[in-house]
Protein backbone atom coordinates (compact mmCIF):
# COMPACT_ATOMS: atom_id res chain seq x y z
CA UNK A 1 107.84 112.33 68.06
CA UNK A 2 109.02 115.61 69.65
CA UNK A 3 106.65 118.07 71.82
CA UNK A 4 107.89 122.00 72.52
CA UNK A 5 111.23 120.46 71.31
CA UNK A 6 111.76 117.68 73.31
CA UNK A 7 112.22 114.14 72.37
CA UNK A 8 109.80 111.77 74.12
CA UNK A 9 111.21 108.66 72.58
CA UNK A 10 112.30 105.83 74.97
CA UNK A 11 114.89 103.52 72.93
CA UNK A 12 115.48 100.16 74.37
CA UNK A 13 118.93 100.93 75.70
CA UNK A 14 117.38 103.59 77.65
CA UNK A 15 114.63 101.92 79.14
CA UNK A 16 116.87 99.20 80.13
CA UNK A 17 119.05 102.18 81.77
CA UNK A 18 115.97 103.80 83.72
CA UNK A 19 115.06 100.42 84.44
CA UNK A 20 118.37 99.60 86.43
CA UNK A 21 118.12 103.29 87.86
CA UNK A 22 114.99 102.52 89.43
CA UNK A 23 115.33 99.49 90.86
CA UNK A 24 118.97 100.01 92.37
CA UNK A 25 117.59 103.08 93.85
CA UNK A 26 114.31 101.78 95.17
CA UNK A 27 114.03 97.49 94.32
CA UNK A 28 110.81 98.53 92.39
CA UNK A 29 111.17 95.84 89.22
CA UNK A 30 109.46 97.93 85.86
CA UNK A 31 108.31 95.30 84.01
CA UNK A 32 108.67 95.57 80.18
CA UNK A 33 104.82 96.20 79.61
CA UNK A 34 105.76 99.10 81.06
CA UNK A 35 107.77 101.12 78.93
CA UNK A 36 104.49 103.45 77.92
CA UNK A 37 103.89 104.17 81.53
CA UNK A 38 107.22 105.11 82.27
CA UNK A 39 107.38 107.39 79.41
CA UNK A 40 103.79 108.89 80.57
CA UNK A 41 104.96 109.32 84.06
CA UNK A 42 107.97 111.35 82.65
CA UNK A 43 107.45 113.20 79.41
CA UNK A 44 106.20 116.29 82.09
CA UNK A 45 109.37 116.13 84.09
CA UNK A 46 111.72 116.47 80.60
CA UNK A 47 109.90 119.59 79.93
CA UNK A 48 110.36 120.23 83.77
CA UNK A 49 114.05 120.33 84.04
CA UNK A 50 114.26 121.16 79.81
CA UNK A 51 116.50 118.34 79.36
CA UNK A 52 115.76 117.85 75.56
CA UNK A 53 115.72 113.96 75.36
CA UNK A 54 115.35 110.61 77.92
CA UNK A 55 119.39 110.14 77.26
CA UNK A 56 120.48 113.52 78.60
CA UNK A 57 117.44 113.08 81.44
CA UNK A 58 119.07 109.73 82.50
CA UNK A 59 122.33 112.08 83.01
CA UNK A 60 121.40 114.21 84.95
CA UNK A 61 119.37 111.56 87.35
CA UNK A 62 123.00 109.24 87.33
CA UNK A 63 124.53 112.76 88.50
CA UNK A 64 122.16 114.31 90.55
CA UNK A 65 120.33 113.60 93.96
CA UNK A 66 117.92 115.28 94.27
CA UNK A 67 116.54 114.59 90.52
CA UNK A 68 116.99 110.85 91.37
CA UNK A 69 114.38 111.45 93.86
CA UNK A 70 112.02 113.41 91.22
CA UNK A 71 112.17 110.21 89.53
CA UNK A 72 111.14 108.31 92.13
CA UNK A 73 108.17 110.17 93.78
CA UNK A 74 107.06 109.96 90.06
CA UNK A 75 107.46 106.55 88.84
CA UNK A 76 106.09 104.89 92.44
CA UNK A 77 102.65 103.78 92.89
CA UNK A 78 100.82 105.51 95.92
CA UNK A 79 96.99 104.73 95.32
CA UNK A 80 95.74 104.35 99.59
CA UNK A 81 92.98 105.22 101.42
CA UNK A 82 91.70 104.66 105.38
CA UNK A 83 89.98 101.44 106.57
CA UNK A 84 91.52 99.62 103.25
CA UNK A 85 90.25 96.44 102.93
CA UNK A 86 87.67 96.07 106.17
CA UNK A 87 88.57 92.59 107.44
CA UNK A 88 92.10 93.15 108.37
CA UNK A 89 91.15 95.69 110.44
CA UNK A 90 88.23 93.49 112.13
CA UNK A 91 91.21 90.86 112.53
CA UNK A 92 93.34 93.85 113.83
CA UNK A 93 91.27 95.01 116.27
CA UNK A 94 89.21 92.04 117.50
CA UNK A 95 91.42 89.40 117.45
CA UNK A 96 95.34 90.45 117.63
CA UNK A 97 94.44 93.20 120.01
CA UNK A 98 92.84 91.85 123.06
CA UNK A 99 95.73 89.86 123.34
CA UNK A 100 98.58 92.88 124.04
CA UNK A 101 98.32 93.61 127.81
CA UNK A 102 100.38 96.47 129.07
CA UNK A 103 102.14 94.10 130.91
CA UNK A 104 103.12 92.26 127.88
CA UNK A 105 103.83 95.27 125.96
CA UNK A 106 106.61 96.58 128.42
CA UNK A 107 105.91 99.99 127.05
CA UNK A 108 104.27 101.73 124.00
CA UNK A 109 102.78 99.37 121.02
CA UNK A 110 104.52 100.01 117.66
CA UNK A 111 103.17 99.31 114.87
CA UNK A 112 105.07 100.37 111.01
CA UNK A 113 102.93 100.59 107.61
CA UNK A 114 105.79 99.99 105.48
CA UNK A 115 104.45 101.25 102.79
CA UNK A 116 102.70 104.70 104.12
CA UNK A 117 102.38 106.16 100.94
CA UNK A 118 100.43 109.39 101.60
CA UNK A 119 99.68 108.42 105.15
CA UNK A 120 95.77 107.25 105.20
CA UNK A 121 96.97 103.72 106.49
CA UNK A 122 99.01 104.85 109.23
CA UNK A 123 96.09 107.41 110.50
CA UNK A 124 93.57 104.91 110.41
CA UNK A 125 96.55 102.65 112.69
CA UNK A 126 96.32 105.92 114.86
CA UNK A 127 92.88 105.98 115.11
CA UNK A 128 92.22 101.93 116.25
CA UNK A 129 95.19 102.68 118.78
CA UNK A 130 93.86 105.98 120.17
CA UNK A 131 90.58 104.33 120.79
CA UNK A 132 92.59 101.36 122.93
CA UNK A 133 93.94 103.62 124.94
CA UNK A 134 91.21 105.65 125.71
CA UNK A 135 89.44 102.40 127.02
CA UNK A 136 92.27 100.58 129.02
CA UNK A 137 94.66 102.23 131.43
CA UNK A 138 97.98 101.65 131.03
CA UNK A 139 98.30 101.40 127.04
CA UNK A 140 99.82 103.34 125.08
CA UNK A 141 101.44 103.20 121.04
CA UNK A 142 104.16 104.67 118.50
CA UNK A 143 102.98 104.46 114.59
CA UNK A 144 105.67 104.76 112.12
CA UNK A 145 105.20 105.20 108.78
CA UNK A 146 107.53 104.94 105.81
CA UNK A 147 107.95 105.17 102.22
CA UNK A 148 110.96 105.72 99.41
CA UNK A 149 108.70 108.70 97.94
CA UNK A 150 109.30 112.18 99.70
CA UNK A 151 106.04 113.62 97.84
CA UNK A 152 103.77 111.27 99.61
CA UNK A 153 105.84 111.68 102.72
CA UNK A 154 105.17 115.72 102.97
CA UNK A 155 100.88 114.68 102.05
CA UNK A 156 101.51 112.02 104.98
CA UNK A 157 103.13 114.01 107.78
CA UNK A 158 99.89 116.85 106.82
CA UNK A 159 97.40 114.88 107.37
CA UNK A 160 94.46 116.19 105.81
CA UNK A 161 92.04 114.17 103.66
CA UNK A 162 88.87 114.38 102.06
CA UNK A 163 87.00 112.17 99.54
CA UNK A 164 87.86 108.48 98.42
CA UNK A 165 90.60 108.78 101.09
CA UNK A 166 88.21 108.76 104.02
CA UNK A 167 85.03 107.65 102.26
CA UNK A 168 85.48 103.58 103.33
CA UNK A 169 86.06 104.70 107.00
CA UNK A 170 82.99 107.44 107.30
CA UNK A 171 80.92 104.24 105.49
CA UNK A 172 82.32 101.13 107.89
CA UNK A 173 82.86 102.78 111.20
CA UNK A 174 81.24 106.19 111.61
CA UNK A 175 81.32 106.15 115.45
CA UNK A 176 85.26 105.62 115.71
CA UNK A 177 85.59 107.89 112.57
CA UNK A 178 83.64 110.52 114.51
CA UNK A 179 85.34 110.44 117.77
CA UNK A 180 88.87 110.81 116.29
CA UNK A 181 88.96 112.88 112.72
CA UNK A 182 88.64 116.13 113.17
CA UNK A 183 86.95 118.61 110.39
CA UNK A 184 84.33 118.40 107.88
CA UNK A 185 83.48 117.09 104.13
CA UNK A 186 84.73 120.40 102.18
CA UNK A 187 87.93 121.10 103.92
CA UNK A 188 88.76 117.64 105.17
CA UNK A 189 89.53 115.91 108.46
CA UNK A 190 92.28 115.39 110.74
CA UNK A 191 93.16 112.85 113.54
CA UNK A 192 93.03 114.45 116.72
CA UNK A 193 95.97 116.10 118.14
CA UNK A 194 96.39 112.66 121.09
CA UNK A 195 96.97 110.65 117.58
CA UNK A 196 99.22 113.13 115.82
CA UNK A 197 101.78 113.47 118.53
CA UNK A 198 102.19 109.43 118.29
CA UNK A 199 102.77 109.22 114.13
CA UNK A 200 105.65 109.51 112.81
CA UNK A 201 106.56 109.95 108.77
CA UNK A 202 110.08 108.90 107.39
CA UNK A 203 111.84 108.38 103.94
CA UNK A 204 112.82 104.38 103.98
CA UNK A 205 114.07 101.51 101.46
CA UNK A 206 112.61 98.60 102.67
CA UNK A 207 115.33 96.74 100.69
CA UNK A 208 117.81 98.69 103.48
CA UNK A 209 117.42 97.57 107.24
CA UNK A 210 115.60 99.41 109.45
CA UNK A 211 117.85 99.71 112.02
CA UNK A 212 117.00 102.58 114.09
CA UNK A 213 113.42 101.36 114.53
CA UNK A 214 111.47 99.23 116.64
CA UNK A 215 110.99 96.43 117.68
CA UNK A 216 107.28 96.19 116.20
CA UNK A 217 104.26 94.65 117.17
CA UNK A 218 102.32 94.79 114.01
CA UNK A 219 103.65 95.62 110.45
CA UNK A 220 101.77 96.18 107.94
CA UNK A 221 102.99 95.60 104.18
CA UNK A 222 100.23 95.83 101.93
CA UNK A 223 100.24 96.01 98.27
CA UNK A 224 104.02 96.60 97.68
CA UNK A 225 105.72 93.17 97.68
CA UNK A 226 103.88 93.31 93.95
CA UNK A 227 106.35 95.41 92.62
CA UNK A 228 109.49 93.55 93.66
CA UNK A 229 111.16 90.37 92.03
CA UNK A 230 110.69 87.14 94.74
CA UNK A 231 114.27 87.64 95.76
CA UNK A 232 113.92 91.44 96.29
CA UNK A 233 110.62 90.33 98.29
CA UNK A 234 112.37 87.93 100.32
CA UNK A 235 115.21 90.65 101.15
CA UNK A 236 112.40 92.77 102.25
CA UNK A 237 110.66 89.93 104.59
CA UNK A 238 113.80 89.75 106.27
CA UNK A 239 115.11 92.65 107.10
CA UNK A 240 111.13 93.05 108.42
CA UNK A 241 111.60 89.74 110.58
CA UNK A 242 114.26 91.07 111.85
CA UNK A 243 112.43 94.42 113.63
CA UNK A 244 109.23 92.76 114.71
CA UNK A 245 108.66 91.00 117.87
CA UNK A 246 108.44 87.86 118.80
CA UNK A 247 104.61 87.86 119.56
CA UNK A 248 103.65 90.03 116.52
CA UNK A 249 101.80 89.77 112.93
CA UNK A 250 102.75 90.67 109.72
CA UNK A 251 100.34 92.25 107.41
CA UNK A 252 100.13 92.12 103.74
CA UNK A 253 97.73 93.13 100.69
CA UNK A 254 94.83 90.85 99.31
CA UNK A 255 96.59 90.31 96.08
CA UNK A 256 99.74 89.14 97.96
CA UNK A 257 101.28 85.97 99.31
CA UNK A 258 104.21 84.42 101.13
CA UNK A 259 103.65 81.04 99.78
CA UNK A 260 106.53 79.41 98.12
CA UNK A 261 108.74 81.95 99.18
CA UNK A 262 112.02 81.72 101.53
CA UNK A 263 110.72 83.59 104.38
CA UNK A 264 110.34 83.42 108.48
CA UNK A 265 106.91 83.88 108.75
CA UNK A 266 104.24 81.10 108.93
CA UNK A 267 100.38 82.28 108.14
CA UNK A 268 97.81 82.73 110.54
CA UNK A 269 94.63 84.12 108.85
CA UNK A 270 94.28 85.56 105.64
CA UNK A 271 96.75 88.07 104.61
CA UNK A 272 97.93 87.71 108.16
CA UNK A 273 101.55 85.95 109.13
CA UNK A 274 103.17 85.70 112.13
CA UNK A 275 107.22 85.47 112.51
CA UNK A 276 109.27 81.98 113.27
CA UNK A 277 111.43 82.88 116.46
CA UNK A 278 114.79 84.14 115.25
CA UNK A 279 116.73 81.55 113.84
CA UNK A 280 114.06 79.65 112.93
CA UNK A 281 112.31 79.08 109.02
């Protein structure tokens, strides 16, 4: 099949090829079920760059930076939105909170969505933090926020949202949505400038180490671990041991868990794991 002369036909061999690409590049495992996706995700970007078929497009990527990274903003998953799933932030902010004094803390909180995708999760962290330290003297926070997709990255670091992104927030907490977003239904809302200045937006792998980072208090990791193989996930749970701090939780999706897996954490709650002291596991 061939549309305004290019050839949208995926042959084995080259699935197995983008397949590699993809997850040396990011980890990201592409299951086979998910050869038509893969060719939906792409088909625009061949007419794009007017490479004619999915063999000369794989050329270019092994050859070309800044393609490889077209590639990957398209092929990754980044459906998000604030105040995702309600009772990890109640567990967030009523339980694992109270228990960070300033004196404890030995300087700002940091917290890292590992996943930021286009930023709602690390705003919302903004917004629980901002509301901390406007009610006890003496704390203050860093929220970092990564992701292997630079398209999400630029939405993220802009910070505006409107709709299903900030529909579960305005719904669950419309008091501390009030006092921090800034704006209005039809051109969308903001964190206030106090939260802004304290996120931070950066292109990561989480299968690399972090190394420049941290330590963290809280990490969240929600709905990624999904896409990786267990030993790619178990990579990734170390390398995030090994930035968080000794009195911290680890945060993951609702359709994830560590169980059965080689890792340093031990659970604490639902979708909530603390870390074994180093050397430990």
């Amino acid at each position: 099949m061939q549309t305004t002369g290019v050839d949208i036909n995926l042959s084995d061999g080259d699935f197995f090829k983008l397949r590699k690409i993809i997850h040396d590049s990011t980890g990201i495992t592409i299951g086979d079920e998910r050869k038509s996706m893969l060719v939906s995700r792409l088909r625009s970007r061949l007419r794009e760059t007017e490479e004619p078929s999915f063999k000369s497009y794989i050329s270019r990527v092994s050859s070309d930076r800044n393609e490889l990274q077209q590639l990957i903003n398209r092929v990754t998953t980044n459906e998000t939105y604030c105040y995702r799933t309600p009772r990890v932030w109640s567990y967030f902010r009523e339980t694992f909170l109270p228990t960070l004094r300033a004196e404890r803390l030995k300087g700002p909180m940091r917290v890292w969505s590992g996943a930021a995708s286009t930023g709602e999760e690390g705003h919302t962290i903004g917004v629980v933090l901002e509301h901390v330290r406007q009610t006890r003297p003496g704390f203050d926070y860093r929220v970092l926020g990564t992701d292997v997709s630079s398209r999400v990255l630029e939405i993220a670091d802009e910070g505006l949202y409107r709709g299903k992104s900030i529909n579960r927030f305005q719904k669950e907490d419309p008091e501390l949505f009030g006092a921090h977003m800034k704006g209005n239904d039809v051109d969308g809302y903001r964190v206030a400038a106090e939260i802004k200045k304290r996120l931070k937006f950066k292109r990561h792998n989480l299968l690399d180490p972090l190394s420049t980072e941290g330590p963290f208090h809280t990490v969240f990791l929600r709905n990624v671990l999904i896409y990786f193989t267990q030993e790619d996930q178990e990579k990734i749970l170390s390398n995030v041991h090994d930035r968080m701090c000794s009195d911290s939780i680890l945060i993951i999706g609702e359709s994830e868990t560590l169980k059965g897996m080689r890792t340093r954490f031990e659970p604490v709650a639902p979708m909530i794991y603390q870390p074994l002291p180093k050397g430990g596991g």
